[in-house]
Structures are given as structure tokens and as C-alpha cells.
C-alpha atoms as a PDB file:
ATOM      1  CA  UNK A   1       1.179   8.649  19.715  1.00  0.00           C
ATOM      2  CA  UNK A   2       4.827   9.791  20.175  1.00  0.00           C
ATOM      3  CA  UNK A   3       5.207  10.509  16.819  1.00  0.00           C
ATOM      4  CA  UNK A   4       8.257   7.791  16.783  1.00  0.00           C
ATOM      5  CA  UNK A   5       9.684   7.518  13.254  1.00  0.00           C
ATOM      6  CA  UNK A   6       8.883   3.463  12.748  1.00  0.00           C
ATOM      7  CA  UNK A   7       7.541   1.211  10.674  1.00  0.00           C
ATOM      8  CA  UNK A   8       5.339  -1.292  12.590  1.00  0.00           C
ATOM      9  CA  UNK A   9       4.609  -4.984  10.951  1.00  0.00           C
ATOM     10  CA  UNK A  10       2.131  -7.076  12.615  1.00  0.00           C
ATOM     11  CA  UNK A  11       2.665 -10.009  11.422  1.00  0.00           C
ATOM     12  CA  UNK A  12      -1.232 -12.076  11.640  1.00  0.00           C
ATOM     13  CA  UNK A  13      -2.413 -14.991  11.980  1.00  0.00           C
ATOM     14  CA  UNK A  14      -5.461 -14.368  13.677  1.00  0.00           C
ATOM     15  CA  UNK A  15      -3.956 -16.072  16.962  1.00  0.00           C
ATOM     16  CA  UNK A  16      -1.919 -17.055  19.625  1.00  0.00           C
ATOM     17  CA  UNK A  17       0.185 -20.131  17.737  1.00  0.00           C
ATOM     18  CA  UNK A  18       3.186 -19.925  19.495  1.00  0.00           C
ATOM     19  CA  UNK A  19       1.203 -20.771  22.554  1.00  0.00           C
ATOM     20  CA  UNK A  20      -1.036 -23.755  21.481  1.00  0.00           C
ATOM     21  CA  UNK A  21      -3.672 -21.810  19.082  1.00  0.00           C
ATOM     22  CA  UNK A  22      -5.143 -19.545  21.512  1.00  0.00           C
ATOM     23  CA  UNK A  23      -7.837 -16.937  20.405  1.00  0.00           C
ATOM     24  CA  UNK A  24      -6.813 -13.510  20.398  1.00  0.00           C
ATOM     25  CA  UNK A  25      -8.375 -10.271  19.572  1.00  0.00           C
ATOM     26  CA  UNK A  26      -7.009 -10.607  16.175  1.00  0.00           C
ATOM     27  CA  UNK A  27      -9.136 -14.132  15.742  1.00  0.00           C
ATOM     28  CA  UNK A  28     -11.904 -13.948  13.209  1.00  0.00           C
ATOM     29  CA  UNK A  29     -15.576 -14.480  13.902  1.00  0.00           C
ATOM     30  CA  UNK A  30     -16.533 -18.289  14.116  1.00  0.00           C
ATOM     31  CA  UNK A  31     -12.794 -19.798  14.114  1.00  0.00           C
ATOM     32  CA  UNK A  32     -12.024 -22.296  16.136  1.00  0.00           C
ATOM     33  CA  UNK A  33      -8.972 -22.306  18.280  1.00  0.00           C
ATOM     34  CA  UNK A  34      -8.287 -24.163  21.971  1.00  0.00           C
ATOM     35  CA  UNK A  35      -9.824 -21.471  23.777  1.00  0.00           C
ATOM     36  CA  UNK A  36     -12.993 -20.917  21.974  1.00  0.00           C
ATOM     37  CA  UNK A  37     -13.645 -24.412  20.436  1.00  0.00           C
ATOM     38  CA  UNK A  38     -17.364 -24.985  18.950  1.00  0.00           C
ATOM     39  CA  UNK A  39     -19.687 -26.645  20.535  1.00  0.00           C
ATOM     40  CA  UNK A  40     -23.650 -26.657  21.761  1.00  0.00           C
ATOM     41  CA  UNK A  41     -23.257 -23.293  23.032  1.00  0.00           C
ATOM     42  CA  UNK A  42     -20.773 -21.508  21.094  1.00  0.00           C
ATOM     43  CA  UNK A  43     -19.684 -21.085  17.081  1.00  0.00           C
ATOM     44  CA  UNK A  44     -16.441 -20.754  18.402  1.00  0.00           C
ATOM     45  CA  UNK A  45     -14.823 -17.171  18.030  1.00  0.00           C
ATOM     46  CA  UNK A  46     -17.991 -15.108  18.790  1.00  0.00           C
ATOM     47  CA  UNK A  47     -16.419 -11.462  18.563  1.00  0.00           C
ATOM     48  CA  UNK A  48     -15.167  -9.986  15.738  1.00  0.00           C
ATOM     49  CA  UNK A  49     -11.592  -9.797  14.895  1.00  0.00           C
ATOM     50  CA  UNK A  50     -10.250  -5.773  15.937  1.00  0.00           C
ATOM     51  CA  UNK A  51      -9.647  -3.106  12.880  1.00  0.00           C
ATOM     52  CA  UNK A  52      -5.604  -2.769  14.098  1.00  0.00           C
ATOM     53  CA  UNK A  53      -5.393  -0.424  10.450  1.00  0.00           C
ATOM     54  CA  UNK A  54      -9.204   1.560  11.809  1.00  0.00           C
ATOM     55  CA  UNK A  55      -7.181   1.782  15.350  1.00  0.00           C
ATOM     56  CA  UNK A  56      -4.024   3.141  14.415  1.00  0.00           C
ATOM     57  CA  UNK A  57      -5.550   5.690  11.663  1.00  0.00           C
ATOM     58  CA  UNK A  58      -7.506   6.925  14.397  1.00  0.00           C
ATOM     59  CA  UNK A  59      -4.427   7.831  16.024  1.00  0.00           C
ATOM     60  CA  UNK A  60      -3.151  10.002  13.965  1.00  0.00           C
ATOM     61  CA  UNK A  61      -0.854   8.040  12.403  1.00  0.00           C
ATOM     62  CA  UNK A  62       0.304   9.475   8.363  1.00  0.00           C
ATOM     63  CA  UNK A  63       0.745   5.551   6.735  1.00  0.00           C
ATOM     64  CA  UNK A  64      -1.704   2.599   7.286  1.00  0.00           C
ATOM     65  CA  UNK A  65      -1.982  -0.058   5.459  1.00  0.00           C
ATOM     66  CA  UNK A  66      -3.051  -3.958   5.041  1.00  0.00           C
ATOM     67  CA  UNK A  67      -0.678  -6.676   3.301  1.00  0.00           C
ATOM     68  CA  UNK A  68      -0.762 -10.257   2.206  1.00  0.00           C
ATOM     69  CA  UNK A  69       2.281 -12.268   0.772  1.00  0.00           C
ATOM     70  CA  UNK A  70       0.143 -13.881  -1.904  1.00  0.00           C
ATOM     71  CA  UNK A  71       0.541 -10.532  -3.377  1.00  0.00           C
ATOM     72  CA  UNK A  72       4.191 -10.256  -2.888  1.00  0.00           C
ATOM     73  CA  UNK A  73       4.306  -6.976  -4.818  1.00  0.00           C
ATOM     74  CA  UNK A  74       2.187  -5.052  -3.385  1.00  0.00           C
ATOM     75  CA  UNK A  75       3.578  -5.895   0.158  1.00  0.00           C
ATOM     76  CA  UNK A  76       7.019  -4.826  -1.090  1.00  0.00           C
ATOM     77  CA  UNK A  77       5.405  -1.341  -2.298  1.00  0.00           C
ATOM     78  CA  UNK A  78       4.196  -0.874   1.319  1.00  0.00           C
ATOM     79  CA  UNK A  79       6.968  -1.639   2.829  1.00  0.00           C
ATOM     80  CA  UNK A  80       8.701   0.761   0.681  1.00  0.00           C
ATOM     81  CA  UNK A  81       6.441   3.494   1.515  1.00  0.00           C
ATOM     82  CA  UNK A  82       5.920   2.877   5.335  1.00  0.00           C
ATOM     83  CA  UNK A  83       9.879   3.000   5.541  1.00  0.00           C
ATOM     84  CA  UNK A  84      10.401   6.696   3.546  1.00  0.00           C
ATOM     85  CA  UNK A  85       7.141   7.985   5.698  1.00  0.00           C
ATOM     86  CA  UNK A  86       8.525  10.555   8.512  1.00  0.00           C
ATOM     87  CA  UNK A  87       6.658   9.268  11.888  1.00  0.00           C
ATOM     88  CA  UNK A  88       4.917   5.980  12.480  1.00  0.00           C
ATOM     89  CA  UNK A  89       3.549   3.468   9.973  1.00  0.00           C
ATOM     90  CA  UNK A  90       1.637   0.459  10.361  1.00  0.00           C
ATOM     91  CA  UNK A  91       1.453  -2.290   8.134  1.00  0.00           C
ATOM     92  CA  UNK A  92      -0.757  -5.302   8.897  1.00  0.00           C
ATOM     93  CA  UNK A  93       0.321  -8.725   7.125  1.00  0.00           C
ATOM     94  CA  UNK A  94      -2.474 -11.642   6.999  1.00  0.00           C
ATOM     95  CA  UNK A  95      -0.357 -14.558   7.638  1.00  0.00           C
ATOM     96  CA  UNK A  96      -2.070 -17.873   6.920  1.00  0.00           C
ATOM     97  CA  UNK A  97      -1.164 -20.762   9.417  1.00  0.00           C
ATOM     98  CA  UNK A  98      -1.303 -23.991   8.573  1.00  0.00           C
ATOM     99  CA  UNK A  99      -1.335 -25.645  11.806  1.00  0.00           C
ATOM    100  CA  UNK A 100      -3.565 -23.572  13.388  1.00  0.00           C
ATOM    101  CA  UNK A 101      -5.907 -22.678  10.277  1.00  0.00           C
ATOM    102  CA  UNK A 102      -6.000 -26.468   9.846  1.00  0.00           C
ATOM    103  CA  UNK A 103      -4.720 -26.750   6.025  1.00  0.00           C
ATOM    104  CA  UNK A 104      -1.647 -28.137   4.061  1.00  0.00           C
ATOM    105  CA  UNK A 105       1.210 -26.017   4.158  1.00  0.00           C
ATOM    106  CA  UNK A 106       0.921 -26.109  -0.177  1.00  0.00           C
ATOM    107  CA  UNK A 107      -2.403 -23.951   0.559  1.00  0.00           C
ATOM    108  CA  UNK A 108      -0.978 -21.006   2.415  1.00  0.00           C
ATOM    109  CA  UNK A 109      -0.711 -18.964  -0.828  1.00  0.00           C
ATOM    110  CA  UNK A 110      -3.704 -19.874  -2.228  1.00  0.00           C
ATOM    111  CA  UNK A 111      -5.528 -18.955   1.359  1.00  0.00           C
ATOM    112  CA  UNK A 112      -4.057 -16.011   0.899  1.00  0.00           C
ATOM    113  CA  UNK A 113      -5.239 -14.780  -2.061  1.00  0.00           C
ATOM    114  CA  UNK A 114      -9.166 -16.596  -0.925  1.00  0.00           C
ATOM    115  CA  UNK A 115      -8.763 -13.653   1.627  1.00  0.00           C
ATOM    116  CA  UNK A 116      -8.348 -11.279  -0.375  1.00  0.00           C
ATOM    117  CA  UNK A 117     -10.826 -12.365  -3.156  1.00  0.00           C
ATOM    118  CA  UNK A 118     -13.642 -12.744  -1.116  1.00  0.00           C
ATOM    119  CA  UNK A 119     -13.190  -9.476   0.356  1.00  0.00           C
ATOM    120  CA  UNK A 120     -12.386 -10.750   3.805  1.00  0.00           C
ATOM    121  CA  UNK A 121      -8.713  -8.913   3.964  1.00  0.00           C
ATOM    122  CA  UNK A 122      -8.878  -6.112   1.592  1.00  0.00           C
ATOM    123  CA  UNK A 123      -5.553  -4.708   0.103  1.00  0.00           C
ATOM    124  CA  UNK A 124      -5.455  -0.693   0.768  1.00  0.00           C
ATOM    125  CA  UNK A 125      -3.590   1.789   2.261  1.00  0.00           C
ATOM    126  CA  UNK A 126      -4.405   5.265   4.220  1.00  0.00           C
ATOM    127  CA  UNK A 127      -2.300   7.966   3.756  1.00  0.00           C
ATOM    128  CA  UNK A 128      -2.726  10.815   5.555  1.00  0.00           C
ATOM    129  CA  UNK A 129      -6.650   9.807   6.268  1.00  0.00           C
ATOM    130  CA  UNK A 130      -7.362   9.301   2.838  1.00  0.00           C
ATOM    131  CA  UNK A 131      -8.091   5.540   1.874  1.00  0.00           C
ATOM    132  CA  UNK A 132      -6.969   3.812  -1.470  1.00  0.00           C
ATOM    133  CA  UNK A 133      -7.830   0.065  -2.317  1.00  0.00           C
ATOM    134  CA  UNK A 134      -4.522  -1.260  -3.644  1.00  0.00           C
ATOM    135  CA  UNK A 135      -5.741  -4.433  -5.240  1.00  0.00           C
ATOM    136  CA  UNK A 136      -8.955  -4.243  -6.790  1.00  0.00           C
ATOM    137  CA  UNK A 137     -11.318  -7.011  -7.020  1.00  0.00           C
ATOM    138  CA  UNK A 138     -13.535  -6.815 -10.053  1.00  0.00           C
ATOM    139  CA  UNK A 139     -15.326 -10.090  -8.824  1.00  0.00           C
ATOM    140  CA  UNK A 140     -15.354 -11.047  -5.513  1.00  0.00           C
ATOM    141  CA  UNK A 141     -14.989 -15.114  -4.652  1.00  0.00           C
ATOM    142  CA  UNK A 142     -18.114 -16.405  -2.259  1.00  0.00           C
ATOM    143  CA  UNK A 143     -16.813 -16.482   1.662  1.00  0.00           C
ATOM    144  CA  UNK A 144     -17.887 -20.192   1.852  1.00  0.00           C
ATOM    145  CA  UNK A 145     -14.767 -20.838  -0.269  1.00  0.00           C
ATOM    146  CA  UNK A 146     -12.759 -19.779   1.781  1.00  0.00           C
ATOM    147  CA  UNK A 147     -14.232 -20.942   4.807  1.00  0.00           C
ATOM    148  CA  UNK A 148     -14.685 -24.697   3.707  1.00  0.00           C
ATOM    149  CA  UNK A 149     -10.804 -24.367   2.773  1.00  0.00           C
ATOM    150  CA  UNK A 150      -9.956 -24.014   6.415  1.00  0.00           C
ATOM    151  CA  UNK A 151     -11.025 -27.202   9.151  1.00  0.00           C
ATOM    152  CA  UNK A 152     -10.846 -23.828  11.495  1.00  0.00           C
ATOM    153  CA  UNK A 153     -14.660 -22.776  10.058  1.00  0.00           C
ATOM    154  CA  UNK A 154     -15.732 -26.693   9.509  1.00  0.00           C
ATOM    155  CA  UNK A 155     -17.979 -26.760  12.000  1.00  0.00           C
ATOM    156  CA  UNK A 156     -19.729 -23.572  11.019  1.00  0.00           C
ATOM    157  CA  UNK A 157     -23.709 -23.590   9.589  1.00  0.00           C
ATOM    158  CA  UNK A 158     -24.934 -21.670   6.568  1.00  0.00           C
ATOM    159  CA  UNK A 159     -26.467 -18.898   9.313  1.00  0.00           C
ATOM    160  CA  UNK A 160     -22.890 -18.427  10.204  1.00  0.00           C
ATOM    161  CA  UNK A 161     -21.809 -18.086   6.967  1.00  0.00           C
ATOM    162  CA  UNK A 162     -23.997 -15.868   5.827  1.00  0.00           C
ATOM    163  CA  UNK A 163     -23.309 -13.654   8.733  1.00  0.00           C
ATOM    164  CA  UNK A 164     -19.156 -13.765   7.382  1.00  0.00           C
ATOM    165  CA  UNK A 165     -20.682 -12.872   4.112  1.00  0.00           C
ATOM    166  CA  UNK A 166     -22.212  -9.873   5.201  1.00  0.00           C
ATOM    167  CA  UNK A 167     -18.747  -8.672   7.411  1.00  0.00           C
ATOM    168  CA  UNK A 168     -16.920  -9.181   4.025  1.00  0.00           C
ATOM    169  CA  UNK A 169     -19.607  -7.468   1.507  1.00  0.00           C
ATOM    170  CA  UNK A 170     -19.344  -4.761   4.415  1.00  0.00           C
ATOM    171  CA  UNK A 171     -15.001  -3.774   4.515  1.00  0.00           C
ATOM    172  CA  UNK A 172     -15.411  -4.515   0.080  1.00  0.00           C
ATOM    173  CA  UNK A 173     -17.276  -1.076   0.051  1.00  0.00           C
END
């Protein structure tokens, strides 16, 4: 809100690892972590995971935009572009984590580009308020894909699922 000429990278994945896989407000719907495990009472995560690009656009700020390093390219052109704006940027990087996603290190790219395919972490950018999808996605990989991939969603029903499919048919439009 100070105008501050910096490029911000958050650097996500969607929780606290560092201290022991604790949810955060970055933690997608149904994951499970140590402090919202799934049980008889809960799916696990039962919020949705905050817009940090919606948040900071609504600031003000000129250069928004979300990143993955599966698409190492089109990271590096954001970066580029956050650095030459004049003022804040934001760039938000989906990080997969192995340990606390519950896969094989080997399956972090692969994850991902799952994210990204199923519409779950869209590639775009918002300059100056106006929105541009940066990778496009001619057909979009089902959710349970990328779900199943991850022992953090294991425990998860088709309800559930479905519910995940509707969030990512929703941010694809």
C-alpha cells in the first residue's frame, strides 16, 4: 500500500512445512496436514485456500501474477516483468512438497504441471487490473488426477471431489 518498488515471491506450498505440516490459510480445501487431519468429523482442510493474487490486485498493486516451475519459462517471464514494474509486484509460485503433499520427490514436476492442467493453479498475470491467462489449457486434466497423485487428498470421497472440481471449473473461466 506504500507504493514500495518490490517484487514479492511467495513461495507456496499450501502450508506450514518448516513447522511439522501445519495448515495455513494458503492450504487447499480437503488436504490433510497435522492440524486438520481427516477423520469422522472433518475432510480435513475445510476452508478454502485465500486468492493472495485477488488480495493484492485489490490493493492497487500494477503487476500480479501466478507461477509454477513446471513451466520454467513462463516463471522466468514474470519474474522479468515484476522486476522492470515501477511499485510493487507480486508473484505467487505453487511449490509442490513432497513430504508434506505425501509423493516421491521424482513427482514434483509432474504435480506441477497436474495443477495447472486441471485448472487448479491457473498461469496468468494482471497488469494494471486487466487479467491475461499465460498458459492456456485447450483441455483441462480431471481434478481426481491430481488428487489421487497426492496421499494429502487420499482420504477424500467422490462428494469431495466433485466439490474440487467445481472450485477448479470455477478460476478456468
Amino acid at each position: 500500500e506504500r507504493g514500495d518498488d518490490i517484487l514479492y515471491v511467495c513461495y507456496d506450498n499450501e502450508a506450514y512445512m518448516n513447522t511439522g505440516i501445519q495448515r495455513s490459510s494458503a492450504t487447499p480445501l480437503g488436504a490433510a496436514t497435522t492440524t486438520s487431519p481427516p477423520g469422522k468429523r472433518s475432510i480435513g482442510q475445510r476452508t478454502e485456500k485465500k486468492d493472495l493474487v485477488g488480495i493484492a490486485v485489490a490493493h492497487g498493486i500494477q503487476y500480479a501474477a501466478t507461477a509454477c516451475p513446471s513451466y520454467p519459462f513462463d516463471l522466468m517471464n514474470k519474474v522479468r516483468k515484476g522486476l522492470d514494474v515501477e511499485g510493487p509486484a507480486l508473484i505467487h509460485i505453487l511449490a509442490p512438497c513432497p513430504t508434506g503433499w505425501r509423493t516421491d520427490t521424482s513427482e514434483s514436476i509432474e504435480l506441477g504441471k497436474l495443477a495447472v492442467l486441471t485448472g487448479l493453479w491457473p498461469l496468468y498475470e494482471v497488469v494494471n487490473g486487466e487479467v491475461k491467462l499465460t498458459v492456456q489449457v485447450p483441455r483441462r486434466e480431471p481434478v481426481t488426477k491430481y488428487l489421487k497423485a497426492q496421499g494429502r487428498f487420499r482420504h477424500l470421497d467422490e462428494g469431495a471431489g466433485k466439490k474440487i472440481q467445481e472450485k477448479a471449473d470455477g478460476l478456468a473461466k
